[in-house]
PDB file of N, CA and C in Angstrom:
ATOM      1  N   UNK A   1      59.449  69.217  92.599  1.00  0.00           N
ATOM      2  CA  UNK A   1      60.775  69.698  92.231  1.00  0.00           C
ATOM      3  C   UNK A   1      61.789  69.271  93.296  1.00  0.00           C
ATOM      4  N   UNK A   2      62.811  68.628  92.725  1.00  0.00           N
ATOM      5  CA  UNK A   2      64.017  68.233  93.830  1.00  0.00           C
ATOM      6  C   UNK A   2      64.171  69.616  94.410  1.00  0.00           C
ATOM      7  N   UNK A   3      64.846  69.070  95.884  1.00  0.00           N
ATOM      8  CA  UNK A   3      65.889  70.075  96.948  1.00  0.00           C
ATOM      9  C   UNK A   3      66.657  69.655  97.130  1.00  0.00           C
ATOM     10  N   UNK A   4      68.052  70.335  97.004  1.00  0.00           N
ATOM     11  CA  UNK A   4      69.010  70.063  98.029  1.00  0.00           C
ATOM     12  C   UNK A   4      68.938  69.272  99.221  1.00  0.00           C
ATOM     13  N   UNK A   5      70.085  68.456  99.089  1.00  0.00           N
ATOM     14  CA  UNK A   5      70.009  67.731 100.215  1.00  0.00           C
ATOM     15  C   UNK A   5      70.922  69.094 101.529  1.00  0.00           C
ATOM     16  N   UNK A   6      70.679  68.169 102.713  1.00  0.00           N
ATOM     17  CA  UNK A   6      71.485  68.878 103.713  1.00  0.00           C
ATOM     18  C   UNK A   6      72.809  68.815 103.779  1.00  0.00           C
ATOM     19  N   UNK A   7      73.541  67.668 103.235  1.00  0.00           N
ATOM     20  CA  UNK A   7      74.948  68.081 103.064  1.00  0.00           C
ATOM     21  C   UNK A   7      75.216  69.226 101.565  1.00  0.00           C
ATOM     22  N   UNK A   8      74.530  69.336 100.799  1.00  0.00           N
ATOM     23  CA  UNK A   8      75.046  70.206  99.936  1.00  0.00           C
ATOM     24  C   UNK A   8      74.758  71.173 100.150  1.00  0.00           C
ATOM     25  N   UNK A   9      73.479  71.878 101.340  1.00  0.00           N
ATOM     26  CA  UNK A   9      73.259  72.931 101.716  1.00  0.00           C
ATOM     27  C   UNK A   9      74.113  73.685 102.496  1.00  0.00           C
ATOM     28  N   UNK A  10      74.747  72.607 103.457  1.00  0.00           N
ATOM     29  CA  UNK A  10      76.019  72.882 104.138  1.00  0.00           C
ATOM     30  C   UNK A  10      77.340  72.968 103.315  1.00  0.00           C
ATOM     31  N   UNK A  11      77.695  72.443 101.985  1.00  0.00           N
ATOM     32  CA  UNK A  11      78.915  72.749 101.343  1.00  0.00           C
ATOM     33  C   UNK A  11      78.748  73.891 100.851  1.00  0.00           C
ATOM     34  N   UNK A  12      77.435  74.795  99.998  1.00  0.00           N
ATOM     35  CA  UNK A  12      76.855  75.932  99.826  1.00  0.00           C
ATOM     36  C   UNK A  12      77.315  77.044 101.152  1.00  0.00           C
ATOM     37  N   UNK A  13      76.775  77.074 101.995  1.00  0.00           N
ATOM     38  CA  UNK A  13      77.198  77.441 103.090  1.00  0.00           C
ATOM     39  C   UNK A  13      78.425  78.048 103.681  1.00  0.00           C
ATOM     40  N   UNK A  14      79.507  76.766 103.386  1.00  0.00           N
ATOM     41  CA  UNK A  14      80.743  77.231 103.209  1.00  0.00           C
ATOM     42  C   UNK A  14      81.704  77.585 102.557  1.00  0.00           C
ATOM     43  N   UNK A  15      80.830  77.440 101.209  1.00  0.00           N
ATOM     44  CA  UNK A  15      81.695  78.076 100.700  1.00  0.00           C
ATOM     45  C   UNK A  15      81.709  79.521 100.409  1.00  0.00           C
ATOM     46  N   UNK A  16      80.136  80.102 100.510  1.00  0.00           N
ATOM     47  CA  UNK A  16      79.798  81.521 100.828  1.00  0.00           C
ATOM     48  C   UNK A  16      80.403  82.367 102.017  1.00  0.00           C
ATOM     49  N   UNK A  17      80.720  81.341 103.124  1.00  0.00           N
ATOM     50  CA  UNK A  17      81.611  81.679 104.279  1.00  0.00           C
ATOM     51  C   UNK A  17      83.045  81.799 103.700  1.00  0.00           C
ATOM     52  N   UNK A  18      83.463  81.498 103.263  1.00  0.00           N
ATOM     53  CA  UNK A  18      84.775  80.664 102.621  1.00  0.00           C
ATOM     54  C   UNK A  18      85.143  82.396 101.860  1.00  0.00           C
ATOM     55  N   UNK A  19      84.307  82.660 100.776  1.00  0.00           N
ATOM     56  CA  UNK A  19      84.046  83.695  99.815  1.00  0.00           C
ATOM     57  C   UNK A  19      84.092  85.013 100.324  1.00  0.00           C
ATOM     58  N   UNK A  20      83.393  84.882 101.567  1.00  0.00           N
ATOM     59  CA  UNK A  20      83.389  86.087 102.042  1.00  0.00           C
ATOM     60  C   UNK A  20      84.326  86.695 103.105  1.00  0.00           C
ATOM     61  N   UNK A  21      85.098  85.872 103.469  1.00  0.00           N
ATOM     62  CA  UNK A  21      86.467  86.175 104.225  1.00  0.00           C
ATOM     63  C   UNK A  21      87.722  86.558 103.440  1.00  0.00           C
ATOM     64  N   UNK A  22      87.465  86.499 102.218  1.00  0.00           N
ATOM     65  CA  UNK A  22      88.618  86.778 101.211  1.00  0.00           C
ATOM     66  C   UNK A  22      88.614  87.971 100.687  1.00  0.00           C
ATOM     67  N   UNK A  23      89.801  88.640 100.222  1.00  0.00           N
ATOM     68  CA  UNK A  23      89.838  89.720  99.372  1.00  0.00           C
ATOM     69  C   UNK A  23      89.289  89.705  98.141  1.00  0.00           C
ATOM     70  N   UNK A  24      88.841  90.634  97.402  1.00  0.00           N
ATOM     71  CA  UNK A  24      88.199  90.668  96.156  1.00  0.00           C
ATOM     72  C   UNK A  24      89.182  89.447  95.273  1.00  0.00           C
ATOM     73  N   UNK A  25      90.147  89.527  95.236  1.00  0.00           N
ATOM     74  CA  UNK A  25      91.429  88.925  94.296  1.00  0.00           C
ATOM     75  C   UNK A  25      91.149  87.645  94.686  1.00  0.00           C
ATOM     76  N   UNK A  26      90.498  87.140  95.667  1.00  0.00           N
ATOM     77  CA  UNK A  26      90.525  86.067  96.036  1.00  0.00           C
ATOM     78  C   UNK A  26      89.349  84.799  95.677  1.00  0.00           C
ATOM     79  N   UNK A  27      88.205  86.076  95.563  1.00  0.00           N
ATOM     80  CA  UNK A  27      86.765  85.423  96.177  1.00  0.00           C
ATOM     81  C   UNK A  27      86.582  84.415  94.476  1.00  0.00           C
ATOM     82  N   UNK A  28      86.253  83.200  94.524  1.00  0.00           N
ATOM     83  CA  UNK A  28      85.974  82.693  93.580  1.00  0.00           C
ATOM     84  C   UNK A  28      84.520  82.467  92.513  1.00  0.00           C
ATOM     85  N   UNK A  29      83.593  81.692  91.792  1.00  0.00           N
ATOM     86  CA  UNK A  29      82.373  82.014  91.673  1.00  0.00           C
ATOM     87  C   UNK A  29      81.993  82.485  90.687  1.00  0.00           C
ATOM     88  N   UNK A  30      81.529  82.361  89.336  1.00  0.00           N
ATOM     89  CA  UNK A  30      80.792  83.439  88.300  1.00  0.00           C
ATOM     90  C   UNK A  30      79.873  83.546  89.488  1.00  0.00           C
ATOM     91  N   UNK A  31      79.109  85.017  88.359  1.00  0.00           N
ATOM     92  CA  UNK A  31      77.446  84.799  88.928  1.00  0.00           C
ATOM     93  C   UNK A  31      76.387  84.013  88.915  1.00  0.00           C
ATOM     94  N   UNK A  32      76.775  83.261  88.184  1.00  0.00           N
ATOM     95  CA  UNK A  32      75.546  82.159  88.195  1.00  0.00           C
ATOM     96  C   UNK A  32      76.133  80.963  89.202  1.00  0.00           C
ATOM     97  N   UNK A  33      77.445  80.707  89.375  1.00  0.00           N
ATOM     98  CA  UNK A  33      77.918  79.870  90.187  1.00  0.00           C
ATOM     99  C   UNK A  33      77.650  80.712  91.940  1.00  0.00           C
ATOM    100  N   UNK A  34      77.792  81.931  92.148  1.00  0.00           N
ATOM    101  CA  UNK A  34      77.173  82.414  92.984  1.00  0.00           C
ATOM    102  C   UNK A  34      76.080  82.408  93.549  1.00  0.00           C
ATOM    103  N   UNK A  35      74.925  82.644  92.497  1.00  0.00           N
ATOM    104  CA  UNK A  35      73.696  82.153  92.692  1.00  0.00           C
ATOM    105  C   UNK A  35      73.186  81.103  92.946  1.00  0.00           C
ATOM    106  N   UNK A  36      73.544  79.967  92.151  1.00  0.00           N
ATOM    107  CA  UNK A  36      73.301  78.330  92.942  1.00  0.00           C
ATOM    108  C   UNK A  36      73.855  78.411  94.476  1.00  0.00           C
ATOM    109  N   UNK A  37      74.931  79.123  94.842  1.00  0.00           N
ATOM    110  CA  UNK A  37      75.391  78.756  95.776  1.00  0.00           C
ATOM    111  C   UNK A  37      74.331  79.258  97.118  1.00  0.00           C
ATOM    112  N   UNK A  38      74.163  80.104  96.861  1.00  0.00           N
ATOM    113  CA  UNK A  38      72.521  80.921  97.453  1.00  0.00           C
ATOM    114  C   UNK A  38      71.627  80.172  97.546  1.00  0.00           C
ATOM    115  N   UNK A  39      71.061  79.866  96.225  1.00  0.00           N
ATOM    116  CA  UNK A  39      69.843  78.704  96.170  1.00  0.00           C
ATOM    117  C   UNK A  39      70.263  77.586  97.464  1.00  0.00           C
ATOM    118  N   UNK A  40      71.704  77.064  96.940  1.00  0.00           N
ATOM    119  CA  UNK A  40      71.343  75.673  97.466  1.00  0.00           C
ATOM    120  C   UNK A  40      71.935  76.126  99.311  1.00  0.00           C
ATOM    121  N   UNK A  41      72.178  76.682  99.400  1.00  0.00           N
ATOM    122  CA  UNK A  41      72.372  77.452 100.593  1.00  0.00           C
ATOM    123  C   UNK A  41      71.402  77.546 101.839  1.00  0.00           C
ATOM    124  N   UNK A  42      70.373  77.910 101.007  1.00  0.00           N
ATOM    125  CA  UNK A  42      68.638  78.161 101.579  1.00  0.00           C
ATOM    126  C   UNK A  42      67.724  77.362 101.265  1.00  0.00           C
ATOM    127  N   UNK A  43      68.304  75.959 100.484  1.00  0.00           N
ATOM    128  CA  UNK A  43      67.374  74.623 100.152  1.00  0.00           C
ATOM    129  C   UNK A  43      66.164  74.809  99.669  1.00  0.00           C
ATOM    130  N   UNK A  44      66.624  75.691  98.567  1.00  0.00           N
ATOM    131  CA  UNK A  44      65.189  76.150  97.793  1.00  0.00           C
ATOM    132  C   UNK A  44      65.239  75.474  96.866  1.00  0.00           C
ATOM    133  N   UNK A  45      63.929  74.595  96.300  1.00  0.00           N
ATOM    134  CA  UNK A  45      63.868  73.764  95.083  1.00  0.00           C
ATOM    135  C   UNK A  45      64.241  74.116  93.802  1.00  0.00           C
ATOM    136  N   UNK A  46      64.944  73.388  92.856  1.00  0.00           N
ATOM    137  CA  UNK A  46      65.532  73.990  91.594  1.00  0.00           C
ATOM    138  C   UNK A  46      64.833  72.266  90.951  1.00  0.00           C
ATOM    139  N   UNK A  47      64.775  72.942  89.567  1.00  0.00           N
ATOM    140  CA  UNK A  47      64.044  72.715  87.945  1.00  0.00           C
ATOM    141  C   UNK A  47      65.606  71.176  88.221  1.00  0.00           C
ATOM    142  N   UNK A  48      64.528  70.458  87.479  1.00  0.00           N
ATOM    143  CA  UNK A  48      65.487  69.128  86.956  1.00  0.00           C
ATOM    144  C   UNK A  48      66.719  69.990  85.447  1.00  0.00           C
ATOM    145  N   UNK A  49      66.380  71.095  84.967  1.00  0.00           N
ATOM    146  CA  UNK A  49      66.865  71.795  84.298  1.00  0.00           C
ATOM    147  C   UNK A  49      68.194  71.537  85.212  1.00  0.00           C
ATOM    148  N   UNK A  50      68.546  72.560  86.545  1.00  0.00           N
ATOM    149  CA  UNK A  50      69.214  72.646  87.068  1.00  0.00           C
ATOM    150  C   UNK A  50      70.178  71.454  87.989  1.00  0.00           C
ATOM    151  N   UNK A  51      69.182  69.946  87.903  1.00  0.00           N
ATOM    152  CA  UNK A  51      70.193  69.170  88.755  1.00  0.00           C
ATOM    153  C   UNK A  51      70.976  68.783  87.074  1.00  0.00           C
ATOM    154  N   UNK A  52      70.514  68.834  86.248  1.00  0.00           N
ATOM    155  CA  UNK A  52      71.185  68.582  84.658  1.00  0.00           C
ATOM    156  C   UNK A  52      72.779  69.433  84.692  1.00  0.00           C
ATOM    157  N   UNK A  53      72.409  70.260  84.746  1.00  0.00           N
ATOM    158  CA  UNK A  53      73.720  71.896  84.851  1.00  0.00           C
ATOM    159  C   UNK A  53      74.375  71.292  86.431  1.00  0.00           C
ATOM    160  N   UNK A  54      73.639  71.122  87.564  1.00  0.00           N
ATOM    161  CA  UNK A  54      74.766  70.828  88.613  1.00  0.00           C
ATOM    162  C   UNK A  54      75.558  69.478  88.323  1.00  0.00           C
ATOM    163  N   UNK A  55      75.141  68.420  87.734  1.00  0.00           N
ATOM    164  CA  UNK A  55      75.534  67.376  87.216  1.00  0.00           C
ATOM    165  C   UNK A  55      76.783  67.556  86.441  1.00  0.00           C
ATOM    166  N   UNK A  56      76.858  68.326  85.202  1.00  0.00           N
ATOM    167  CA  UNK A  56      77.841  68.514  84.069  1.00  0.00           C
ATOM    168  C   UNK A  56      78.757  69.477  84.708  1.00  0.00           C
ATOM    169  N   UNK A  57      78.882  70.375  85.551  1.00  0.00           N
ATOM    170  CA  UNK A  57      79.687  70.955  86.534  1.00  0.00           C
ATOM    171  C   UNK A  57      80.491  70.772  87.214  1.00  0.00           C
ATOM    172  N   UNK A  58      80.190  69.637  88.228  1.00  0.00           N
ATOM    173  CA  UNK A  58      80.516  69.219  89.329  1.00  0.00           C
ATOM    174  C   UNK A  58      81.122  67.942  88.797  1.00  0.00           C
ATOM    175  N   UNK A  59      81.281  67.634  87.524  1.00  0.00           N
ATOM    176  CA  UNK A  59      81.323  66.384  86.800  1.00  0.00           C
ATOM    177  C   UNK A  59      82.724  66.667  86.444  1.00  0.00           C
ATOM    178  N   UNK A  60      82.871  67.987  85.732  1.00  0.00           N
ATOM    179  CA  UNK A  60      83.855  68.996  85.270  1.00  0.00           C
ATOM    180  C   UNK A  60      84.974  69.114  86.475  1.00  0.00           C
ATOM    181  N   UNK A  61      84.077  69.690  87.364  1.00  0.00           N
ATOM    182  CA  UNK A  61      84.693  70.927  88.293  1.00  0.00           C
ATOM    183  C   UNK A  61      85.315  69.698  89.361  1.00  0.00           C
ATOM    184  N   UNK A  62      85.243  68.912  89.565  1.00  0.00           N
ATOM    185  CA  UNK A  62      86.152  68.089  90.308  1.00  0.00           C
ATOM    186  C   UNK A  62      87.241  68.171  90.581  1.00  0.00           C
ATOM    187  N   UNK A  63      88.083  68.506  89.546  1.00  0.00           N
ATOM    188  CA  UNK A  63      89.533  68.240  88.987  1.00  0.00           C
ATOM    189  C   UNK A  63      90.342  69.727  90.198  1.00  0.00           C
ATOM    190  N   UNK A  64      89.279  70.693  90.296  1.00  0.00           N
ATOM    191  CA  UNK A  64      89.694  71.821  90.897  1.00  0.00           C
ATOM    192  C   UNK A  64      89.266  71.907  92.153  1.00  0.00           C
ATOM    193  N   UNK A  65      88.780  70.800  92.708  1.00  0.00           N
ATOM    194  CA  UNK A  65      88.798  70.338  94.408  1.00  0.00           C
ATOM    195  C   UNK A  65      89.917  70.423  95.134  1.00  0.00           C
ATOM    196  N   UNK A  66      90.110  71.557  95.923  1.00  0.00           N
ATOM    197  CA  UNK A  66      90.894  70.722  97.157  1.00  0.00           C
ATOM    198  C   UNK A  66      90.685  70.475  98.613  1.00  0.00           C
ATOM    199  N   UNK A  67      90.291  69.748  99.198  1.00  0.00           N
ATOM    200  CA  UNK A  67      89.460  69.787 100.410  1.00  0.00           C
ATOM    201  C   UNK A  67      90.634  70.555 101.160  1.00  0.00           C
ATOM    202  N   UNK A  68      90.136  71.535 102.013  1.00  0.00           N
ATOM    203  CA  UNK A  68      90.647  72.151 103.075  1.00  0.00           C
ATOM    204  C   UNK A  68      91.385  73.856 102.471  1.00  0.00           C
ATOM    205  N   UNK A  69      91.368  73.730 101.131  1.00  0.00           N
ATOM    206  CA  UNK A  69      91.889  74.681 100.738  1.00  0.00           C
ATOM    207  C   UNK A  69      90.536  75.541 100.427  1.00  0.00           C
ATOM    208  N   UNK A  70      90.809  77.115 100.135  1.00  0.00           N
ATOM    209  CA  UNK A  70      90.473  77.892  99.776  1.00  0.00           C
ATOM    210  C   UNK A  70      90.313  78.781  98.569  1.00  0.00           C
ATOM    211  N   UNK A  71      90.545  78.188  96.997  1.00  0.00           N
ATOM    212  CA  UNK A  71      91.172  78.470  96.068  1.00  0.00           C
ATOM    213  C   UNK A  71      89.563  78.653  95.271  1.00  0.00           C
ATOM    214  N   UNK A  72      90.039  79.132  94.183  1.00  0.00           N
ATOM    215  CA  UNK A  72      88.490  79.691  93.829  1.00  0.00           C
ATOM    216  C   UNK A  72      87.712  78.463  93.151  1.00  0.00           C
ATOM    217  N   UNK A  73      88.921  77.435  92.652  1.00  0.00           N
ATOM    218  CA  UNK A  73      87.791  75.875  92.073  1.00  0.00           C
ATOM    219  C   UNK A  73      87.410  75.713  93.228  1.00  0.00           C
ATOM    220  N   UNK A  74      87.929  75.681  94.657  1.00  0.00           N
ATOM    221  CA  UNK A  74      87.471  74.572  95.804  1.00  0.00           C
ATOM    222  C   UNK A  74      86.021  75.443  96.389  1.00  0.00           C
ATOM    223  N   UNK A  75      85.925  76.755  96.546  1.00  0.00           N
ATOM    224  CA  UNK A  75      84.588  77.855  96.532  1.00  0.00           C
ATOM    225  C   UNK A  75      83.924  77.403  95.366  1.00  0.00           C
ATOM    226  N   UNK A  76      83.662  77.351  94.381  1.00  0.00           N
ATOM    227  CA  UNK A  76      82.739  76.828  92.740  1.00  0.00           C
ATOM    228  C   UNK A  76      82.054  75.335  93.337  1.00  0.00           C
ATOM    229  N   UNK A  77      83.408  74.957  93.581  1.00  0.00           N
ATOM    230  CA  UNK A  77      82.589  73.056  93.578  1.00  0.00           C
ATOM    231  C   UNK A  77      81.961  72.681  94.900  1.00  0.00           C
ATOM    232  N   UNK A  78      82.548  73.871  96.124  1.00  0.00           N
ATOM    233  CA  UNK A  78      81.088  73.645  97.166  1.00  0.00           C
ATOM    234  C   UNK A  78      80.112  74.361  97.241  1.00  0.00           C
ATOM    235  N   UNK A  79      80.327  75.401  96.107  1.00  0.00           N
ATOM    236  CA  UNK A  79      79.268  76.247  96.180  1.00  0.00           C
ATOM    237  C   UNK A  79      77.938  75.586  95.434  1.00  0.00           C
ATOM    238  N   UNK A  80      78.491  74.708  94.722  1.00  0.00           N
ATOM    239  CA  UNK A  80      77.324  73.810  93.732  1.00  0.00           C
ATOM    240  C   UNK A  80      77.165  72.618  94.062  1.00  0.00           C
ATOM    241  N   UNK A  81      77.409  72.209  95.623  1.00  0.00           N
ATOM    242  CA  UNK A  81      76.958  71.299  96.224  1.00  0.00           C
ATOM    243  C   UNK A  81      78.260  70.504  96.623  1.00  0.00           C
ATOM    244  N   UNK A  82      79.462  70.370  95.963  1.00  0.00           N
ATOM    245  CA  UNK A  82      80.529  69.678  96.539  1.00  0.00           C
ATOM    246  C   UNK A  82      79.977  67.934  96.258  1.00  0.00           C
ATOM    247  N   UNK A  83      80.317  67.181  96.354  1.00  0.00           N
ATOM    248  CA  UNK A  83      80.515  65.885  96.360  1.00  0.00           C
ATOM    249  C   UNK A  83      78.867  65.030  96.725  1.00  0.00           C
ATOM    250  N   UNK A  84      78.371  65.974  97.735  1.00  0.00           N
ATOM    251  CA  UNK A  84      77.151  65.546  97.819  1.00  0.00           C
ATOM    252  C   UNK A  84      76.401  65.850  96.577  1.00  0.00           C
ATOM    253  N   UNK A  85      76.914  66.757  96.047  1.00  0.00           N
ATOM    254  CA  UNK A  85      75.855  67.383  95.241  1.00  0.00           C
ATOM    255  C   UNK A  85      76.132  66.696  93.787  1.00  0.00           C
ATOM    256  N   UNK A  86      77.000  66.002  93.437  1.00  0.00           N
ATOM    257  CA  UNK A  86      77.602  65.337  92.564  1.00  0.00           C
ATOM    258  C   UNK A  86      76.655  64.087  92.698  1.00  0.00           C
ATOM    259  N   UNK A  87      76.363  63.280  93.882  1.00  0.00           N
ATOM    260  CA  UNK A  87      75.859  62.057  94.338  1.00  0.00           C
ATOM    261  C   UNK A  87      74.287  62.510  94.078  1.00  0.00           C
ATOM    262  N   UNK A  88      73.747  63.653  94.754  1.00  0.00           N
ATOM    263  CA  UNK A  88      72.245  64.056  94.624  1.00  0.00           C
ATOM    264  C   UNK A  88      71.947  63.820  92.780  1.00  0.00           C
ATOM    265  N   UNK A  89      72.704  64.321  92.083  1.00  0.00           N
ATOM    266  CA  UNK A  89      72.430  65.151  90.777  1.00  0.00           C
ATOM    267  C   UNK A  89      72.604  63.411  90.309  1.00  0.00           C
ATOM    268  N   UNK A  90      73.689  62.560  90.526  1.00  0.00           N
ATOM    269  CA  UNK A  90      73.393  61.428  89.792  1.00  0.00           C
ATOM    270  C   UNK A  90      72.218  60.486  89.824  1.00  0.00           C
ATOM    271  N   UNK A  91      71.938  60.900  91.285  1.00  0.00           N
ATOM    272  CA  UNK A  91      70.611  59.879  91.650  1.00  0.00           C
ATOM    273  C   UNK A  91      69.614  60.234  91.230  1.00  0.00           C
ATOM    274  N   UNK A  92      69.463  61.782  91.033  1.00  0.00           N
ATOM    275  CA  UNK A  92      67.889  61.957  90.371  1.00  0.00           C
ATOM    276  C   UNK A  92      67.991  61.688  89.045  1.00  0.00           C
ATOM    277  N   UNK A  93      69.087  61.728  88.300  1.00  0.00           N
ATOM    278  CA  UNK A  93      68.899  62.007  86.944  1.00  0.00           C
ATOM    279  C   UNK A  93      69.057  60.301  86.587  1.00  0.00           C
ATOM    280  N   UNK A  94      69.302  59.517  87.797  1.00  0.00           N
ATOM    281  CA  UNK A  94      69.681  58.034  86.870  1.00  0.00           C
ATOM    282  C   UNK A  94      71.222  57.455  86.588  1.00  0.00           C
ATOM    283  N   UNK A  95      71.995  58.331  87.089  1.00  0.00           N
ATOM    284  CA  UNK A  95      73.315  58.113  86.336  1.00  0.00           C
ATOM    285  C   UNK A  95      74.371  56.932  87.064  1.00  0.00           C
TER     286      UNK A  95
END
């Protein structure tokens, strides 16, 4: 089963840092976007199921990047690996 690489463990990372310095009004994330962010946080192996879903996401969720900002797309898209994780998810799947 793929892992996370170390840069997406580190965009995970911060953006849980990122999340948790904010006011409720602030903090960005469903729960399931929360939860990857955990997973890939702690470089625990996830189902090719899941580099499929980080793939179509991060594919999506681009558009709501802003590096350096704090806004709840820019928490989502490093919480699901950020740019590395965009590059990981294409390479396993072929794309």
């Amino acid at each position: 089963m793929p892992k996370p690489n170390k840069s997406m463990q580190s965009n995970a990372r911060r953006a849980l840092k990122i999340r948790s310095a904010l006011p409720r009004s602030q903090k960005g994330m469903t729960p399931v976007g929360l939860a990857r962010a955990n997973q890939f946080a702690k470089g625990e192996n996830v189902s090719i199921k899941t580099v499929k879903r980080t793939y179509s996401y991060l594919s999506r969720a681009k558009a709501y990047y802003k590096p350096g900002s704090k806004t709840a797309g820019t928490q989502a898209y490093l919480g699901w690996g950020g740019d590395a994780g965009l590059r990981w998810a294409r390479k396993i799947l072929g794309k």
